[in-house]
PDB file of N, CA and C in Angstrom:
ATOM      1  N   UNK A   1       3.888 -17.209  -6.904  1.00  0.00           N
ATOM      2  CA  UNK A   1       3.009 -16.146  -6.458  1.00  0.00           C
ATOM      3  C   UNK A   1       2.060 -15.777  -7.596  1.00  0.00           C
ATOM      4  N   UNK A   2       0.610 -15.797  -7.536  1.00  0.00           N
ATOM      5  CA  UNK A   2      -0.009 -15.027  -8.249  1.00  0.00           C
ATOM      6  C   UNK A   2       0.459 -13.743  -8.789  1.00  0.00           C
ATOM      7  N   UNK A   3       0.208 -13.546  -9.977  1.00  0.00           N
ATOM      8  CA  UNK A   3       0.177 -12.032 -10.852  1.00  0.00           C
ATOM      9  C   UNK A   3      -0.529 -10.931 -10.705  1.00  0.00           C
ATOM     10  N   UNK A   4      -1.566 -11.317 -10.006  1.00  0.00           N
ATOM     11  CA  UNK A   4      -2.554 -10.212  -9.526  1.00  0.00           C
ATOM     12  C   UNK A   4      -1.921  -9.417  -8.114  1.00  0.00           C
ATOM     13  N   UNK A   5      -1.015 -10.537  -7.288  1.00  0.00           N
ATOM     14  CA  UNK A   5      -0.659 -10.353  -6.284  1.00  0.00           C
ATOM     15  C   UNK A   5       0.727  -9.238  -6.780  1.00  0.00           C
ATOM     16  N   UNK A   6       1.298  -9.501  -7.348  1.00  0.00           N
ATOM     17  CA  UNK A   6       2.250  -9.157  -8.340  1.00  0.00           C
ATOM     18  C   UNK A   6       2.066  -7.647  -8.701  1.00  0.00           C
ATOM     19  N   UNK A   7       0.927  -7.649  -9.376  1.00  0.00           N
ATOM     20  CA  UNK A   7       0.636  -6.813  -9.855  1.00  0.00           C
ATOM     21  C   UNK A   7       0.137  -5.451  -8.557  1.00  0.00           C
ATOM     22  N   UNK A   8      -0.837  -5.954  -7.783  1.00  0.00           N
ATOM     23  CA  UNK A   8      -0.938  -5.018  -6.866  1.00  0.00           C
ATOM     24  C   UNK A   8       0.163  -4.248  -5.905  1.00  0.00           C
ATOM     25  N   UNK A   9       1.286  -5.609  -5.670  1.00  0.00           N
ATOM     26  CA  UNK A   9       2.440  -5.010  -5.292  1.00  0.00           C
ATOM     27  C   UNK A   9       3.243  -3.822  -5.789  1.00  0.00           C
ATOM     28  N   UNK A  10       3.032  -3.645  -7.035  1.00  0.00           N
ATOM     29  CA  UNK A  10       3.964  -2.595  -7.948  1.00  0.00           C
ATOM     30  C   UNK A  10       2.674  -1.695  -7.680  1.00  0.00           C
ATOM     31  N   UNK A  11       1.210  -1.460  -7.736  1.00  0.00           N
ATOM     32  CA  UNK A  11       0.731  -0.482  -7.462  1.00  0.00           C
ATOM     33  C   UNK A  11       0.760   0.390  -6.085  1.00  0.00           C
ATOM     34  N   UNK A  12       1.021  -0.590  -5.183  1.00  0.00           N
ATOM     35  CA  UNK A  12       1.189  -0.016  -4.054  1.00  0.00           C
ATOM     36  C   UNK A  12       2.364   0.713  -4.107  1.00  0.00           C
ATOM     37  N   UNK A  13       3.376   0.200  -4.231  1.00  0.00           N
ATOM     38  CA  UNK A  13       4.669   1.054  -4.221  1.00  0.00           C
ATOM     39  C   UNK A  13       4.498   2.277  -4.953  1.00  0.00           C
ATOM     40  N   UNK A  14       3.863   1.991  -6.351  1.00  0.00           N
ATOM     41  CA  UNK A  14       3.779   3.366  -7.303  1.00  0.00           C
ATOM     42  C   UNK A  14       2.992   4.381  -6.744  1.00  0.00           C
ATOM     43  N   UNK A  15       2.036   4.323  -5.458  1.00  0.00           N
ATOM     44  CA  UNK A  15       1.167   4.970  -5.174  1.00  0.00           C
ATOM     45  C   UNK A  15       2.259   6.011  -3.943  1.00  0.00           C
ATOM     46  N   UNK A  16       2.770   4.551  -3.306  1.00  0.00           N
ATOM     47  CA  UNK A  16       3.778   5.585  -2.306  1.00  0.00           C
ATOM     48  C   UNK A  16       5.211   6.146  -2.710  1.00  0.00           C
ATOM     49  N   UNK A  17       5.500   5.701  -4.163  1.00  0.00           N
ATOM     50  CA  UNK A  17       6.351   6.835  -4.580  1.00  0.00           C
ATOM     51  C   UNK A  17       5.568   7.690  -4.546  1.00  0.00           C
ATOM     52  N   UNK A  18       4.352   8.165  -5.051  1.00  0.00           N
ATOM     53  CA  UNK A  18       3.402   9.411  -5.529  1.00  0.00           C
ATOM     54  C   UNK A  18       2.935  10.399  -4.123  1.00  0.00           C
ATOM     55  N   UNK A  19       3.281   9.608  -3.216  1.00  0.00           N
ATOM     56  CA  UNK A  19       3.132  10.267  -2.212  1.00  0.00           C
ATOM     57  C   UNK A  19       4.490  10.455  -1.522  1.00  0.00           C
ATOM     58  N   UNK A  20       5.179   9.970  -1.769  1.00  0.00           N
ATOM     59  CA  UNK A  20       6.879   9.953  -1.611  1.00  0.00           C
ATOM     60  C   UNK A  20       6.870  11.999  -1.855  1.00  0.00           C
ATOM     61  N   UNK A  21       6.726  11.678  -3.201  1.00  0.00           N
ATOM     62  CA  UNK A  21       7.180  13.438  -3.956  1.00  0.00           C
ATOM     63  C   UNK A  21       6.494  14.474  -3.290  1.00  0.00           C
ATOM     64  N   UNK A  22       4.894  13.886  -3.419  1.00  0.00           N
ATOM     65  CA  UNK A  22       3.786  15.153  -3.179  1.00  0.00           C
ATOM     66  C   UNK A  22       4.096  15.604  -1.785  1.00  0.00           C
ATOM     67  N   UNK A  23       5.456  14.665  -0.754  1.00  0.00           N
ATOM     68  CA  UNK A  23       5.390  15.319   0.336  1.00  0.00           C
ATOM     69  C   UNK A  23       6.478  16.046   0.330  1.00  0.00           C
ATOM     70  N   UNK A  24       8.154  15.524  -0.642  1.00  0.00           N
ATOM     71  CA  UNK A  24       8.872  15.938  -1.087  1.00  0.00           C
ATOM     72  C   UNK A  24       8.474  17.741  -1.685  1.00  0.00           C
ATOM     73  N   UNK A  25       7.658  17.746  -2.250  1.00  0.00           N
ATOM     74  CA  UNK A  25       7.620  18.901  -3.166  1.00  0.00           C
ATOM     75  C   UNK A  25       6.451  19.783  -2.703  1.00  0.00           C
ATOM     76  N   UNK A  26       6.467  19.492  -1.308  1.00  0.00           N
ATOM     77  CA  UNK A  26       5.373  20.011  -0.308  1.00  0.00           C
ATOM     78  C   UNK A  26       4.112  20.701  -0.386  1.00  0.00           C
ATOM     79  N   UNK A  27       3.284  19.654  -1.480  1.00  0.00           N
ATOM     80  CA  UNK A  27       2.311  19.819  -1.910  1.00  0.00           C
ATOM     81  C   UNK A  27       1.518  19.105  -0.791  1.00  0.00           C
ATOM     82  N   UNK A  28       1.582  18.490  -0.102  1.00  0.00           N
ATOM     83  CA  UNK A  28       1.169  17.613   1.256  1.00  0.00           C
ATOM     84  C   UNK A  28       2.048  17.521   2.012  1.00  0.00           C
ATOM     85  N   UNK A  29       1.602  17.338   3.297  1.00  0.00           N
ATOM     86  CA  UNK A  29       2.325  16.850   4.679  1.00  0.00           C
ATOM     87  C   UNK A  29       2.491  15.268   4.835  1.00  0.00           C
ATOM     88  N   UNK A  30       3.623  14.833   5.461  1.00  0.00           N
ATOM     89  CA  UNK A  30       3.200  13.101   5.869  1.00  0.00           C
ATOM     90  C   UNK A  30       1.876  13.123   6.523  1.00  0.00           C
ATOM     91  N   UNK A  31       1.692  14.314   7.100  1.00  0.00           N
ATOM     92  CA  UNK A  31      -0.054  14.257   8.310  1.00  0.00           C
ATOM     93  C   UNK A  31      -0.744  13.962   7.325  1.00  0.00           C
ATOM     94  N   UNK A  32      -0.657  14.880   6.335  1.00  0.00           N
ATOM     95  CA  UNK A  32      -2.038  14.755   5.525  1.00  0.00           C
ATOM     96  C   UNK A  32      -2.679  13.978   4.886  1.00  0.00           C
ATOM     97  N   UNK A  33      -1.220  12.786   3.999  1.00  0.00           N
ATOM     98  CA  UNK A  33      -1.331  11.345   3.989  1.00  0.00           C
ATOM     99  C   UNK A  33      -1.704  10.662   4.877  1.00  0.00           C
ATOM    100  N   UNK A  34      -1.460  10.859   5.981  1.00  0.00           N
ATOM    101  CA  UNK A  34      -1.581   9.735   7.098  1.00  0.00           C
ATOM    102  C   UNK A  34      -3.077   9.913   7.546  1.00  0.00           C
ATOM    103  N   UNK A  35      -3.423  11.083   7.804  1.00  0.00           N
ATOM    104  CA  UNK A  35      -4.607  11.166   7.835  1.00  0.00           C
ATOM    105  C   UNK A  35      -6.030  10.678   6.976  1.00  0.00           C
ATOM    106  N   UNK A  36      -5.787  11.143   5.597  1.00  0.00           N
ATOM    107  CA  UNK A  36      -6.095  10.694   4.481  1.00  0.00           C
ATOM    108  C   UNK A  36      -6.371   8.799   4.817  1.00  0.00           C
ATOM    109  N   UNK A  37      -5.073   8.185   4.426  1.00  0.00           N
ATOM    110  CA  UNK A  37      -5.350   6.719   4.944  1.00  0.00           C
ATOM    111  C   UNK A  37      -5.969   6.527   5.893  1.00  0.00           C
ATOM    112  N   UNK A  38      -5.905   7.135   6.984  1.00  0.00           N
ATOM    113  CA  UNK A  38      -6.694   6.529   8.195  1.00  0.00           C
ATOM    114  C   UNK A  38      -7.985   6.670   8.289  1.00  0.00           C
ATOM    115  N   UNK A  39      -8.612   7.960   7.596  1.00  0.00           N
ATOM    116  CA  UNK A  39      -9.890   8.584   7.213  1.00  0.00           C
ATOM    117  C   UNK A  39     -10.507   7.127   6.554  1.00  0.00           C
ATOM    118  N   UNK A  40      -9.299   6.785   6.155  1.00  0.00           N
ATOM    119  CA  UNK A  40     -10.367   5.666   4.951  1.00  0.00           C
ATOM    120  C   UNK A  40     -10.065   4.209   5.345  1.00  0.00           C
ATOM    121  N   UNK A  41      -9.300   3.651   6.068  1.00  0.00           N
ATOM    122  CA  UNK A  41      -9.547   2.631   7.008  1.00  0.00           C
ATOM    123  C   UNK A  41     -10.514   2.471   7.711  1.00  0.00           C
ATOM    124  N   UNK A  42     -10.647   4.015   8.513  1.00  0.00           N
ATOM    125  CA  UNK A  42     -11.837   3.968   9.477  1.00  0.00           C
ATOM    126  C   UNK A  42     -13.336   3.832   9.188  1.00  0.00           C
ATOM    127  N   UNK A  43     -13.730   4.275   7.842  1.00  0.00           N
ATOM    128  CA  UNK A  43     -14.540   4.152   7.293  1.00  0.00           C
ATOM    129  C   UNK A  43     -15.010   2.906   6.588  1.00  0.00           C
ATOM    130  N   UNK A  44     -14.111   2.152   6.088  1.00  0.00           N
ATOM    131  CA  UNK A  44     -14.083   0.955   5.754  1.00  0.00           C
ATOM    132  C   UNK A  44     -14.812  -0.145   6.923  1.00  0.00           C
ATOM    133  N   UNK A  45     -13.655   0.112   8.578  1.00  0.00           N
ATOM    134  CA  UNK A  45     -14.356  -0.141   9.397  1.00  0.00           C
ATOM    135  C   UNK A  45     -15.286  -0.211  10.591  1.00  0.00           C
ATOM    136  N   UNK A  46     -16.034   1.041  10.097  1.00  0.00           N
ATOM    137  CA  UNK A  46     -17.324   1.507  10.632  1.00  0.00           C
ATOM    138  C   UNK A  46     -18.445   1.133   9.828  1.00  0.00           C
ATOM    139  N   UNK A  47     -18.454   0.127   8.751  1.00  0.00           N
ATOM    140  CA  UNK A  47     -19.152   0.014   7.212  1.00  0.00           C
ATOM    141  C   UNK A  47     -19.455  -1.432   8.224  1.00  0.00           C
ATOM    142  N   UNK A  48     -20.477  -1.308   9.340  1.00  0.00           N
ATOM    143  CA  UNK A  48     -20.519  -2.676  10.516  1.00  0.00           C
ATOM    144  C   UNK A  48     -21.354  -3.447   9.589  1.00  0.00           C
ATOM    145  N   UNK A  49     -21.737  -3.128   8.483  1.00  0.00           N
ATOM    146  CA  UNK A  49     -22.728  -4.412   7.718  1.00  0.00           C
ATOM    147  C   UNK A  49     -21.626  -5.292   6.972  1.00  0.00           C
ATOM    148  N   UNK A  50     -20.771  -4.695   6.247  1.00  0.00           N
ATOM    149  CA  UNK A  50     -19.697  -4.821   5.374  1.00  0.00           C
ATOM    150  C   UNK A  50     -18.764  -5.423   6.805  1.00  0.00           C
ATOM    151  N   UNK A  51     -18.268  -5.414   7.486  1.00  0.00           N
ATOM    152  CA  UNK A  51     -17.056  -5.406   8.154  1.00  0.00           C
ATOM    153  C   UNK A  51     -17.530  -6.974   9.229  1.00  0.00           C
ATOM    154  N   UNK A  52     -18.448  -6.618   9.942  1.00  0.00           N
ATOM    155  CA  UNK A  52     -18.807  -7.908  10.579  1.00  0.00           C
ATOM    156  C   UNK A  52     -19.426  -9.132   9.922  1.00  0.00           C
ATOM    157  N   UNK A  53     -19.438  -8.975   8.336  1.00  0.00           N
ATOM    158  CA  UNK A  53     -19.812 -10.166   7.374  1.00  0.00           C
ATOM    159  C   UNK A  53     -18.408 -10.526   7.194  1.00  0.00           C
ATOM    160  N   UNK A  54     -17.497  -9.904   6.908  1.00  0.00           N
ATOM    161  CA  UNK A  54     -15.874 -10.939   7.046  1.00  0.00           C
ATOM    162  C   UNK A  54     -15.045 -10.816   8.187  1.00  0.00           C
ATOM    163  N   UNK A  55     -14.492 -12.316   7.434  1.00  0.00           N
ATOM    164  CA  UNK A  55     -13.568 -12.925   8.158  1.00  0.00           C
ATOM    165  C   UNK A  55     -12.812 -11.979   8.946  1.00  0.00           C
ATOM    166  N   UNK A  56     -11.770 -12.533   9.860  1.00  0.00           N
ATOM    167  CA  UNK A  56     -10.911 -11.524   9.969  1.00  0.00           C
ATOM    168  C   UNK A  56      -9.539 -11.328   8.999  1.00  0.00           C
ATOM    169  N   UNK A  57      -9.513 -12.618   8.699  1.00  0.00           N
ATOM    170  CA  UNK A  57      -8.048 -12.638   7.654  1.00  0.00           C
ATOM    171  C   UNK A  57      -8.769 -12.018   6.212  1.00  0.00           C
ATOM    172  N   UNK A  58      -9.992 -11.682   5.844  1.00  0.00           N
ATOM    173  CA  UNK A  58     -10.738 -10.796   4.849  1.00  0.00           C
ATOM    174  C   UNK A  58     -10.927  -9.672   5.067  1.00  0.00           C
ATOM    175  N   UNK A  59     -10.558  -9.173   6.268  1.00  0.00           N
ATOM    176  CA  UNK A  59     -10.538  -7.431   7.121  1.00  0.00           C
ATOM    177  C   UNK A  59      -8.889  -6.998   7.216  1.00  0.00           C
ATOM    178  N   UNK A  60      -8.111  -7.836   7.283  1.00  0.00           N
ATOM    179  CA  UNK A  60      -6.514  -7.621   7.042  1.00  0.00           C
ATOM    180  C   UNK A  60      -6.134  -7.295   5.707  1.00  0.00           C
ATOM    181  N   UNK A  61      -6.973  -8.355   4.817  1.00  0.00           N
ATOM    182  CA  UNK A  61      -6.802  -8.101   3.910  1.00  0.00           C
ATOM    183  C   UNK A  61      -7.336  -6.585   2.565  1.00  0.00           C
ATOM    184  N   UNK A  62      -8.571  -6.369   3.054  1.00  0.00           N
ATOM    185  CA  UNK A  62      -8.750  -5.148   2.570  1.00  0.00           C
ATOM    186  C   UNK A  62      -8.029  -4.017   3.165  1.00  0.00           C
ATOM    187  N   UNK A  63      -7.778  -4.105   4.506  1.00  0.00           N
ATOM    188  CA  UNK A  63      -6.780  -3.079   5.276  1.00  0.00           C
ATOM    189  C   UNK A  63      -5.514  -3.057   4.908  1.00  0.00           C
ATOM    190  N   UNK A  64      -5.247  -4.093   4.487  1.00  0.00           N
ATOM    191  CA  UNK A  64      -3.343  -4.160   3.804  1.00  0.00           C
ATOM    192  C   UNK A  64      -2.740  -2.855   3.346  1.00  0.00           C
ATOM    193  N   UNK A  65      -3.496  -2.389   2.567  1.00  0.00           N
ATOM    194  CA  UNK A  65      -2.700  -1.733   1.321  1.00  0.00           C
ATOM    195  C   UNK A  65      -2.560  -0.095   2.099  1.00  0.00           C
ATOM    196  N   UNK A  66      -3.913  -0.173   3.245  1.00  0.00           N
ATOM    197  CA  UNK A  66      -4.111   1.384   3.464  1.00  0.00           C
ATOM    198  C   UNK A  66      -3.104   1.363   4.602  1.00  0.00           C
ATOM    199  N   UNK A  67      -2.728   0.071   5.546  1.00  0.00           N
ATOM    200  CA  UNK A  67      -1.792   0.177   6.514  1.00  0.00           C
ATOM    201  C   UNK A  67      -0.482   0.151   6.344  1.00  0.00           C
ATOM    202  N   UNK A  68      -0.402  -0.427   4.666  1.00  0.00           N
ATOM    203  CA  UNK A  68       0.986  -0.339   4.369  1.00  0.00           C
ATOM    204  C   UNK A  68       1.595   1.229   3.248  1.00  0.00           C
ATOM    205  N   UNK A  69       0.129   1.364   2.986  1.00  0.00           N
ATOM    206  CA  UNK A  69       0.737   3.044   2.356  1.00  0.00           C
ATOM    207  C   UNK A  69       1.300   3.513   3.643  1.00  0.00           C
ATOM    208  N   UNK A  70       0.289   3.372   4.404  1.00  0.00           N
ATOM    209  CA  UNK A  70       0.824   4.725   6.076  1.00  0.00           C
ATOM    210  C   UNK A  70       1.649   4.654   6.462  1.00  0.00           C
ATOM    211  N   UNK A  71       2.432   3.194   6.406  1.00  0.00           N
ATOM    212  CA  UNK A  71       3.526   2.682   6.935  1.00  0.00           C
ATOM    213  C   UNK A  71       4.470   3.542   5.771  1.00  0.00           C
ATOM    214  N   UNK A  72       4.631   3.739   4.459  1.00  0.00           N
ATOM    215  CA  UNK A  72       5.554   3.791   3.775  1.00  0.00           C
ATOM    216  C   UNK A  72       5.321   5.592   3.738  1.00  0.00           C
ATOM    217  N   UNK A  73       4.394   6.215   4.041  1.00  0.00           N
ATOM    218  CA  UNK A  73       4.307   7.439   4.427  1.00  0.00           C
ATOM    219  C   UNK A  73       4.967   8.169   5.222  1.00  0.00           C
ATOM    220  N   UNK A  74       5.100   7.237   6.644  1.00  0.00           N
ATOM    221  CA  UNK A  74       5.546   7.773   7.955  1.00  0.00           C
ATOM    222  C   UNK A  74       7.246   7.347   8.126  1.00  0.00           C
ATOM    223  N   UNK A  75       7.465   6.340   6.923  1.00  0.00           N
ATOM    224  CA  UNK A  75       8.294   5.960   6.873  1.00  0.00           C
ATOM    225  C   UNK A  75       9.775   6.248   5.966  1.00  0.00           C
ATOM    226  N   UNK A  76       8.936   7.276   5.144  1.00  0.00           N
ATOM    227  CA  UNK A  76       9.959   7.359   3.971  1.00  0.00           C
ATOM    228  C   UNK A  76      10.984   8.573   4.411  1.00  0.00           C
ATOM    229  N   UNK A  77      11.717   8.442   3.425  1.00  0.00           N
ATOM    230  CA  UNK A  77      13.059   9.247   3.302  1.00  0.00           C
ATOM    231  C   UNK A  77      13.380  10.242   2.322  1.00  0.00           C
ATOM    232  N   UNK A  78      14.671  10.569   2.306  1.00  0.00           N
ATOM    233  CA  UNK A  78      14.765  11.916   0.808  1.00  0.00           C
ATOM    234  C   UNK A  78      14.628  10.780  -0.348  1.00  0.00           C
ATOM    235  N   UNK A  79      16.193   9.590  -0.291  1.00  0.00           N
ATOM    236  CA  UNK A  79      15.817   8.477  -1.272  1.00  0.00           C
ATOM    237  C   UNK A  79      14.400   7.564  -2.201  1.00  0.00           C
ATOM    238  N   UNK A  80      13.168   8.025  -1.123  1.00  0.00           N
ATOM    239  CA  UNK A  80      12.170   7.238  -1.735  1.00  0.00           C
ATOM    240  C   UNK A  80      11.756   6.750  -0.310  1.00  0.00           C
ATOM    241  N   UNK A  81      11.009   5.211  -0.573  1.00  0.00           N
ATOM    242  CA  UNK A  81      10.211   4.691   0.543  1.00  0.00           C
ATOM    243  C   UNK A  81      10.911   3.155   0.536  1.00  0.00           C
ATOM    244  N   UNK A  82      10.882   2.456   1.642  1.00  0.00           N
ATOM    245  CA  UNK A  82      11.081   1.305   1.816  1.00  0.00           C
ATOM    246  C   UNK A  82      10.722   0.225   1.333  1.00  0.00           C
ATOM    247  N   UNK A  83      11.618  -0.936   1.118  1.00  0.00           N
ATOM    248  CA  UNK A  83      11.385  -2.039   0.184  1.00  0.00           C
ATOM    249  C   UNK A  83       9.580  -2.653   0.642  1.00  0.00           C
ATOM    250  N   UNK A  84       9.007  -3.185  -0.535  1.00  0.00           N
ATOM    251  CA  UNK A  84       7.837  -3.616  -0.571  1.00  0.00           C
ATOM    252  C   UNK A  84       7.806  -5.176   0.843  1.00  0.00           C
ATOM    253  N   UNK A  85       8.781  -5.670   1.133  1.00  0.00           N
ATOM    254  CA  UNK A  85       8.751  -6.988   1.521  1.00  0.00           C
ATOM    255  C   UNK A  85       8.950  -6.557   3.302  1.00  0.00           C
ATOM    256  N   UNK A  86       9.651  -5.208   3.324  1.00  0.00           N
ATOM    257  CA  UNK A  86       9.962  -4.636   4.619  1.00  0.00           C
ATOM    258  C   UNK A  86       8.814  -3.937   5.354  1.00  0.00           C
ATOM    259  N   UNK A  87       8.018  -3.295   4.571  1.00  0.00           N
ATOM    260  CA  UNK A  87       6.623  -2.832   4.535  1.00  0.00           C
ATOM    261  C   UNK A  87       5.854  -3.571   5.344  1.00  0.00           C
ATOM    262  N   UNK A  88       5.745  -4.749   4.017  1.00  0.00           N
ATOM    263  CA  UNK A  88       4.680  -5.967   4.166  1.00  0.00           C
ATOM    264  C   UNK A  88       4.848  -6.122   5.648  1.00  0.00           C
ATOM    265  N   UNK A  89       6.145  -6.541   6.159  1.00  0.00           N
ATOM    266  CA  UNK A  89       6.359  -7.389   7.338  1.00  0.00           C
ATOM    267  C   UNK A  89       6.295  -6.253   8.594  1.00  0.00           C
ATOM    268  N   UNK A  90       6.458  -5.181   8.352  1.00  0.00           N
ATOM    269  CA  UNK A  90       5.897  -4.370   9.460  1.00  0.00           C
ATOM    270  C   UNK A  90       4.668  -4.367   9.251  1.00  0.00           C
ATOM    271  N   UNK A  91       3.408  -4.573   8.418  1.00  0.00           N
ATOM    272  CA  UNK A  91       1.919  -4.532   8.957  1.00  0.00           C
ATOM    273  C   UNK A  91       2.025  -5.402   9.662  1.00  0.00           C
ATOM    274  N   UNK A  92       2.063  -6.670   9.499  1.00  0.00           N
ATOM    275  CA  UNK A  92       1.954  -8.063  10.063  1.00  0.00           C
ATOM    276  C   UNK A  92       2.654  -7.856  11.194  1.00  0.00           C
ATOM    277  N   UNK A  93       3.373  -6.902  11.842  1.00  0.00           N
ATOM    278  CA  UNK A  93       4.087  -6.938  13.184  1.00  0.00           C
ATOM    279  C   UNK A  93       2.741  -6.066  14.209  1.00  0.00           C
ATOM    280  N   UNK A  94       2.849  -5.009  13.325  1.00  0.00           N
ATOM    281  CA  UNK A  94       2.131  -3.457  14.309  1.00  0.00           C
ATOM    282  C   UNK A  94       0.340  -3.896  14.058  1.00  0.00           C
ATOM    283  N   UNK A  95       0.103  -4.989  13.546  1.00  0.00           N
ATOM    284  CA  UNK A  95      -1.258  -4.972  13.049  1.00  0.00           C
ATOM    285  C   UNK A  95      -2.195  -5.653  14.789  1.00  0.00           C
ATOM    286  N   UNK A  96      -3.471  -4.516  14.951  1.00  0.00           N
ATOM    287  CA  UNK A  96      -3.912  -5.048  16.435  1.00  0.00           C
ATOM    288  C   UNK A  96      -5.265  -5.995  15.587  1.00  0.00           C
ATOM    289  N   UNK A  97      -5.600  -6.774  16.772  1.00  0.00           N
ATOM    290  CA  UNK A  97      -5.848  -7.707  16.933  1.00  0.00           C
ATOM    291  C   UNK A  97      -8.132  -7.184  16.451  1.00  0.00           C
ATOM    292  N   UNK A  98      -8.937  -7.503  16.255  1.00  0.00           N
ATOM    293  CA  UNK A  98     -10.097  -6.599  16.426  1.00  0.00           C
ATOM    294  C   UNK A  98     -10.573  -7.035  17.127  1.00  0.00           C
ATOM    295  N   UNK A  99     -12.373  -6.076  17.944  1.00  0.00           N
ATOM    296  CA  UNK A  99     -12.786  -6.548  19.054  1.00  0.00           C
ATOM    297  C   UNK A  99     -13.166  -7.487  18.942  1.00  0.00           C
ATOM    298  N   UNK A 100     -13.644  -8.310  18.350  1.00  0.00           N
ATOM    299  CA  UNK A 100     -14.072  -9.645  18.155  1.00  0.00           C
ATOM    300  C   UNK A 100     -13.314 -10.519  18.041  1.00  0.00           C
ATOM    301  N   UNK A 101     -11.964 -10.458  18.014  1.00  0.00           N
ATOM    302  CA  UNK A 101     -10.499 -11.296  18.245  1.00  0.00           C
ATOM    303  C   UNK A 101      -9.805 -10.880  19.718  1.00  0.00           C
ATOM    304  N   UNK A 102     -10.930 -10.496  20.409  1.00  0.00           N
ATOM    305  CA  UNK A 102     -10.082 -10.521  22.063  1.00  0.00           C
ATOM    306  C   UNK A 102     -10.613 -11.726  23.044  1.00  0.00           C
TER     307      UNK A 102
END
């Protein structure tokens, strides 16, 4: 596996411990995270100059990280948040298809 890949993996997680606490220590809501991410997915893909120049496996891929924070948002527990590999494999389950892939 690449190192970069590597590397982003441990940021993601470190980001949703950070949101793990801030909901823990009820400085935020899971809504407010969830919202937050989705605010910025959606924007990403409403960016129709940016978005209909890639691929689609290049639109999964910038979406990854924001569908798998949400996932580890909506998902977490008192313990923390769910393994990085369990994550991963729920985007790739719940992930829809776009209009241009119907």
């Amino acid at each position: 596996m690449n190192v970069a890949n590597l590397q982003l993996e441990g940021l993601l997680m470190a980001v949703a411990a950070i949101n793990n606490a801030l909901v823990r220590r009820g400085l935020l809501s899971v809504d407010d995270i969830d919202m937050a991410l989705k605010t910025a997915e959606a924007s990403f893909t409403a960016d129709e100059r940016l978005f209909e120049d890639m691929s689609p496996a290049n639109r999964d891929a910038v979406c990854f990280p924001l569908r798998l924070l949400r996932l580890a948002n909506t998902k977490q527990f008192e313990a923390g948040v769910p393994p990085f590999a369990e994550l991963a494999r729920q985007v790739g389950i719940t992930k829809q298809p776009y209009n241009d892939q119907m």
